[in-house]
Protein backbone atom coordinates (compact mmCIF):
# COMPACT_ATOMS: atom_id res chain seq x y z
CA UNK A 1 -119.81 134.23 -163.47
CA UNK A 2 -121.18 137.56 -164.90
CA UNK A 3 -119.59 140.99 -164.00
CA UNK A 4 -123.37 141.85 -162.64
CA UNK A 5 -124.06 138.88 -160.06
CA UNK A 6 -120.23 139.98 -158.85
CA UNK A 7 -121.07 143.26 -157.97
CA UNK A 8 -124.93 142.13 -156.69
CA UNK A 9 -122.97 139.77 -154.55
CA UNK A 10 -120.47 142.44 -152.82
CA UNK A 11 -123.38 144.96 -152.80
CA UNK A 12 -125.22 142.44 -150.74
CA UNK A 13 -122.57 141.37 -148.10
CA UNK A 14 -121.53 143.65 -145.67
CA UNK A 15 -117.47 143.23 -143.58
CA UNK A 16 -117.38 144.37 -140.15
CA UNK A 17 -116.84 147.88 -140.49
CA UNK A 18 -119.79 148.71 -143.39
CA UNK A 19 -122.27 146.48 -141.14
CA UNK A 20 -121.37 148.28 -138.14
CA UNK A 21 -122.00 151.68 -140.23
CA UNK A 22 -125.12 150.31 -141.32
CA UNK A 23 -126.55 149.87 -138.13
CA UNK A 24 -125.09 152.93 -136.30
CA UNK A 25 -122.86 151.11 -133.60
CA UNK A 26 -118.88 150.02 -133.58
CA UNK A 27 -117.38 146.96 -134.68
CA UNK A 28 -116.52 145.97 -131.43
CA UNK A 29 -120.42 146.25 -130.15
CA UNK A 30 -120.14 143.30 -133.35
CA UNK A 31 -117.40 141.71 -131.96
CA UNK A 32 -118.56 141.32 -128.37
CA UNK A 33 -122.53 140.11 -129.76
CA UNK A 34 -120.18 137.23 -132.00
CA UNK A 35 -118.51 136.19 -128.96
CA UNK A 36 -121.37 136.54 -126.30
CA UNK A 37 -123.63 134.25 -129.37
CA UNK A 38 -125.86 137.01 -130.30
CA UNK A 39 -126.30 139.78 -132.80
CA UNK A 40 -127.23 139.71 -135.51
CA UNK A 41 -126.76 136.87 -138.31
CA UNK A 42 -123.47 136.46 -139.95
CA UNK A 43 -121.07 134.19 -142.51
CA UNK A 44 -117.25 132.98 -140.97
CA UNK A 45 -115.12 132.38 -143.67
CA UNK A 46 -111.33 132.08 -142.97
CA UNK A 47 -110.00 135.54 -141.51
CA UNK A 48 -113.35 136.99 -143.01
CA UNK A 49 -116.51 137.66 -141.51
CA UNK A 50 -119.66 138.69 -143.12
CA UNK A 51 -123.28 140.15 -142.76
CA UNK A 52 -126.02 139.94 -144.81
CA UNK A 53 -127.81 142.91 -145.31
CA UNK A 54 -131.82 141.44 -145.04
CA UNK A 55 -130.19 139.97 -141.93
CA UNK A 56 -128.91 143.36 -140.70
CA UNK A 57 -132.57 144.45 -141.55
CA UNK A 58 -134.07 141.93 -139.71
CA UNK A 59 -131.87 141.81 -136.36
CA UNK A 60 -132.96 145.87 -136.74
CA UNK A 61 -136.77 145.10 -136.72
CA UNK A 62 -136.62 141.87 -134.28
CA UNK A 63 -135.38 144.82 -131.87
CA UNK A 64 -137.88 147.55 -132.48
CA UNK A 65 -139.78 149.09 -129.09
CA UNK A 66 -143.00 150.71 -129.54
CA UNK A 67 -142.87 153.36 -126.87
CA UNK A 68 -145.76 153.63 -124.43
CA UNK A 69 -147.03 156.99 -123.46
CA UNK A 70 -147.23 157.95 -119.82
CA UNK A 71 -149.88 159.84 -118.18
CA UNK A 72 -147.69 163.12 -116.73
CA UNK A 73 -148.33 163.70 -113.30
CA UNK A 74 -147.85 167.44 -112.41
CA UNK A 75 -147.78 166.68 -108.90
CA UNK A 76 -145.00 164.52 -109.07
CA UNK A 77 -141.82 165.48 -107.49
CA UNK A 78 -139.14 165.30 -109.69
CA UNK A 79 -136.10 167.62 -110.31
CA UNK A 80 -135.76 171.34 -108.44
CA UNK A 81 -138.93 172.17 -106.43
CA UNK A 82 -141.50 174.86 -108.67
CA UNK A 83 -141.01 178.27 -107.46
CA UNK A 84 -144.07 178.97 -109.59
CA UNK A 85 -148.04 178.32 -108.14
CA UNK A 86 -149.28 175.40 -110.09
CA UNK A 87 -153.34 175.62 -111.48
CA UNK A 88 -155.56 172.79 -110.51
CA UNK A 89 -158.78 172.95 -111.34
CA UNK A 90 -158.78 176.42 -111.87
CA UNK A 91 -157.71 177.20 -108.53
CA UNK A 92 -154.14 178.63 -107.95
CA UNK A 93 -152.14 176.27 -105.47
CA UNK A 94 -148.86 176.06 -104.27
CA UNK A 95 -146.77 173.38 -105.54
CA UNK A 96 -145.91 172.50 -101.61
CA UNK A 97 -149.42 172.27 -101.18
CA UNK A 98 -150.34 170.18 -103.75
CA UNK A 99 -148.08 167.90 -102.74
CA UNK A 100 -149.15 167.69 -99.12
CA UNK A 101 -153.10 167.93 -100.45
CA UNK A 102 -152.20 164.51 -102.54
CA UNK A 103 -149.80 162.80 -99.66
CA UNK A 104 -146.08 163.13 -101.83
């Protein structure tokens, strides 16, 4: 075997604690996804385990989310109540108000 394809080869396969650098999480995030049968892709050899990295690549991008943006609702209650009048078609209103005008 050349000294190149050796190096290609270890270059190429990740352990447990590279792969779970490589994606960002812990190797027992790993572990658990092995035993619960997902996760991403790996090789069991005795007392060793290994991931690919295309695989690693590909678990990554099976898992991507597009996010969807919301319409904001200013008259939404959420958090502390505005202490500040809110504009609404360019009248001055009071966030109470605009509440009660829209039935929240």
């Amino acid at each position: 075997m050349r000294e190149g394809h050796k190096t290609d080869i270890r270059q190429r396969f990740l352990n447990e604690k590279e792969a779970a650098a490589f994606l960002g999480c812990s190797v027992q995030f790993l572990q658990k996804q092995r035993s619960r049968g997902s996760g991403p892709t790996y090789y069991r050899q005795p007392r060793l385990i290994r991931y690919d990295i295309e695989d690693l690549e590909l678990w990554m991008r099976k898992h991507r989310v597009e996010p969807e943006p919301k319409p904001i609702n200013l008259l939404e209650k959420r958090g502390r109540p505005r202490k500040y009048p809110l504009i609404i078609d360019g009248k001055i209103v009071k966030p109470a108000a605009a509440r009660q005008e829209v039935g929240l």
